[in-house]
C-alpha atoms as a PDB file:
ATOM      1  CA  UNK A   1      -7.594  10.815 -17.825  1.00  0.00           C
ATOM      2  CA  UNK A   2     -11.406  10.633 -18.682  1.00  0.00           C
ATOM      3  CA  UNK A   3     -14.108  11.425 -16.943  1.00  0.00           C
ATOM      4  CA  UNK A   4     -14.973   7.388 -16.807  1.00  0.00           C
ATOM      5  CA  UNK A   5     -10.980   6.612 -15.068  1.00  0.00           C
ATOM      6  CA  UNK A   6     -12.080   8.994 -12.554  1.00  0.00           C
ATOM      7  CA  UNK A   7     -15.660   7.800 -11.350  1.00  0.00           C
ATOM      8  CA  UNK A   8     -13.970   4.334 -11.805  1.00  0.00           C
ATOM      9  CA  UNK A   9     -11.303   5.348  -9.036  1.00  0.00           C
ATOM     10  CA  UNK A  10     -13.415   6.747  -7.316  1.00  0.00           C
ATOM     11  CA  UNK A  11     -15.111   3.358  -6.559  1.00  0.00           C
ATOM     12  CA  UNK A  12     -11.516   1.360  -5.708  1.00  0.00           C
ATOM     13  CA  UNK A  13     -11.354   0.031  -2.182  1.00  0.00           C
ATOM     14  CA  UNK A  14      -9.773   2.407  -0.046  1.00  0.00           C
ATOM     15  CA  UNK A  15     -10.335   5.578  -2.003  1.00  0.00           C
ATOM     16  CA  UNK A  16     -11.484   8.717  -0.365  1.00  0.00           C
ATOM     17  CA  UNK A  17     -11.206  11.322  -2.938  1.00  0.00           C
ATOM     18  CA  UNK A  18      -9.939  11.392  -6.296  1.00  0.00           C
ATOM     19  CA  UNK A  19      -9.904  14.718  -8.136  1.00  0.00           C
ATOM     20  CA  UNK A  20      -8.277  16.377 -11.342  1.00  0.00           C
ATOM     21  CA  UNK A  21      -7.738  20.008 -11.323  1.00  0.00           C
ATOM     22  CA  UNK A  22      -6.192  21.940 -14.532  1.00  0.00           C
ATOM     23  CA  UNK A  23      -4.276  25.444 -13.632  1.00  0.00           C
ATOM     24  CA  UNK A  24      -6.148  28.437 -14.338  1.00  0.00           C
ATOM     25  CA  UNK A  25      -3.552  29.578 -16.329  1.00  0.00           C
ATOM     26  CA  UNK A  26      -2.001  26.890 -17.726  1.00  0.00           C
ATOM     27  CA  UNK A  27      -4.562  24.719 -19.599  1.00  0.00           C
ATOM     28  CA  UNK A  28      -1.649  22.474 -20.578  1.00  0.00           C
ATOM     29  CA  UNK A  29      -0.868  21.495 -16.202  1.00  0.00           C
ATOM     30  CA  UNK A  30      -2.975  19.399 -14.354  1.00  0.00           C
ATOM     31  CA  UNK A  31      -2.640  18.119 -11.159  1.00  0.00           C
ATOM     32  CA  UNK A  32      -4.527  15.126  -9.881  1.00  0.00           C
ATOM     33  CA  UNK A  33      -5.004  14.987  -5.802  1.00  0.00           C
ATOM     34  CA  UNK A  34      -6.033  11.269  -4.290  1.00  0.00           C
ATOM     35  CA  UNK A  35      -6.860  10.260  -1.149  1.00  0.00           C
ATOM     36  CA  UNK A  36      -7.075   7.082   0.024  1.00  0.00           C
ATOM     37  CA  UNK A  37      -7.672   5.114   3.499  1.00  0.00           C
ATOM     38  CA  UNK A  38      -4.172   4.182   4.064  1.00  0.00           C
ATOM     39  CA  UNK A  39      -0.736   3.596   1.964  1.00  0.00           C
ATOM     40  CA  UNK A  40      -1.521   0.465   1.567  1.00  0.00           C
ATOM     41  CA  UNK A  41      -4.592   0.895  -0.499  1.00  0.00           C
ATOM     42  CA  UNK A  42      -3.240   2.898  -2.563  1.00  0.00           C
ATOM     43  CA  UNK A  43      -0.163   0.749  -2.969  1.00  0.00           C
ATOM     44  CA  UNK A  44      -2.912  -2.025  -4.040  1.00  0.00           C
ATOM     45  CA  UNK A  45      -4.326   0.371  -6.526  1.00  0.00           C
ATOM     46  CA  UNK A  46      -1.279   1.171  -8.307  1.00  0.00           C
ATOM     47  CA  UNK A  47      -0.416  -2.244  -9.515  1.00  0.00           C
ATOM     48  CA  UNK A  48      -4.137  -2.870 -10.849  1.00  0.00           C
ATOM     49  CA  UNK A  49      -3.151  -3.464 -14.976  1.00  0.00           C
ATOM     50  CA  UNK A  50      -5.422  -0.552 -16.008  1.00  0.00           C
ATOM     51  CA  UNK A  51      -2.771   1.650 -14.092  1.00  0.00           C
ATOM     52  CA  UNK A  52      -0.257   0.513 -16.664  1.00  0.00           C
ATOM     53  CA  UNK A  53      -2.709   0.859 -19.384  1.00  0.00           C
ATOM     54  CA  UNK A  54      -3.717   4.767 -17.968  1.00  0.00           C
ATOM     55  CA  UNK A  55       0.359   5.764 -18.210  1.00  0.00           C
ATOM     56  CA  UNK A  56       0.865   4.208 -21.304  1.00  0.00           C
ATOM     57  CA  UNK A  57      -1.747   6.628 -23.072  1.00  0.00           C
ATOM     58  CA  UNK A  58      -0.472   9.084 -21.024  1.00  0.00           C
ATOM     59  CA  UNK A  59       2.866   8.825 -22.103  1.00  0.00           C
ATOM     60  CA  UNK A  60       1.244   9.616 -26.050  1.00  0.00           C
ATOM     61  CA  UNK A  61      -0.985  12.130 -25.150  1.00  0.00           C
ATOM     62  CA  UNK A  62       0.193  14.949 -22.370  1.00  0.00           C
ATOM     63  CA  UNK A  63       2.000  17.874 -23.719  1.00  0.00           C
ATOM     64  CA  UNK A  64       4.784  17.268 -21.778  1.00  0.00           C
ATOM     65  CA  UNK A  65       6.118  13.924 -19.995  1.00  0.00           C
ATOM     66  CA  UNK A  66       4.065  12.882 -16.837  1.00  0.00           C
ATOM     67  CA  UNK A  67       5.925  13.955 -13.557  1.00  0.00           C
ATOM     68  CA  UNK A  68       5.123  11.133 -10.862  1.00  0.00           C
ATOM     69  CA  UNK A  69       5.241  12.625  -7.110  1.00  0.00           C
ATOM     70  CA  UNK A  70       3.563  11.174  -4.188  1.00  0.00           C
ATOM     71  CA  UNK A  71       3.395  12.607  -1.033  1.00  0.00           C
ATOM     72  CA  UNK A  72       1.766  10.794   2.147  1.00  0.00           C
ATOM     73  CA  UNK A  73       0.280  13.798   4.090  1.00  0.00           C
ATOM     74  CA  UNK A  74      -1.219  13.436   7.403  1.00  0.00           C
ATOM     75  CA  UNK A  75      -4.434  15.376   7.879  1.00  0.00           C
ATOM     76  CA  UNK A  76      -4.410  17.609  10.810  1.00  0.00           C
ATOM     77  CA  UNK A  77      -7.338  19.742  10.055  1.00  0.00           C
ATOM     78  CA  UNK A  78      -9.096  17.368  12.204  1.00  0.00           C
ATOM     79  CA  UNK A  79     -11.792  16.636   9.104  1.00  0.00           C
ATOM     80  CA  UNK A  80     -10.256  13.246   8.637  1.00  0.00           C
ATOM     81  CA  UNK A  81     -11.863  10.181   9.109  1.00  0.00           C
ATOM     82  CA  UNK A  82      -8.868   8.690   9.332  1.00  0.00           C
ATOM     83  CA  UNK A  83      -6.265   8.394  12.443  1.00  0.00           C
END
């Protein structure tokens, strides 16, 4: 993921956040937290070709094979703009 892929998501209809964080300890893990208006936008961003493109170079250049997990979390720190 380069800098670029991540201002360019950051711009996708829908998205609230996108962020990459590497461990402290660990420079080899990296966790990348989204947020996005609704499941639905983000359902419309993952079948954009460059998605396919983004795992594909993935899948040559991480240490270790990607591990897809997607949680839908509702926020209810009362921050959201969202309902």
């Amino acid at each position: 993921m380069t800098q670029a892929n991540v201002a360019h998501s950051r711009t996708e209809p829908g998205n609230i956040a996108f962020d990459v964080f590497q461990d402290a300890k660990d420079p080899d893990m990296m966790v990348q937290l989204e947020r996005w208006t609704n499941a639905q936008t983000h359902d419309a961003n993952l079948k954009r070709p460059v998605i396919g493109e983004i795992r594909g170079v993935f899948s040559q250049t991480l240490a270790k094979p990607l591990m897809s997990h997607r949680a839908l979390l509702k926020d209810v720190s009362g921050s959201s703009t969202n309902s």
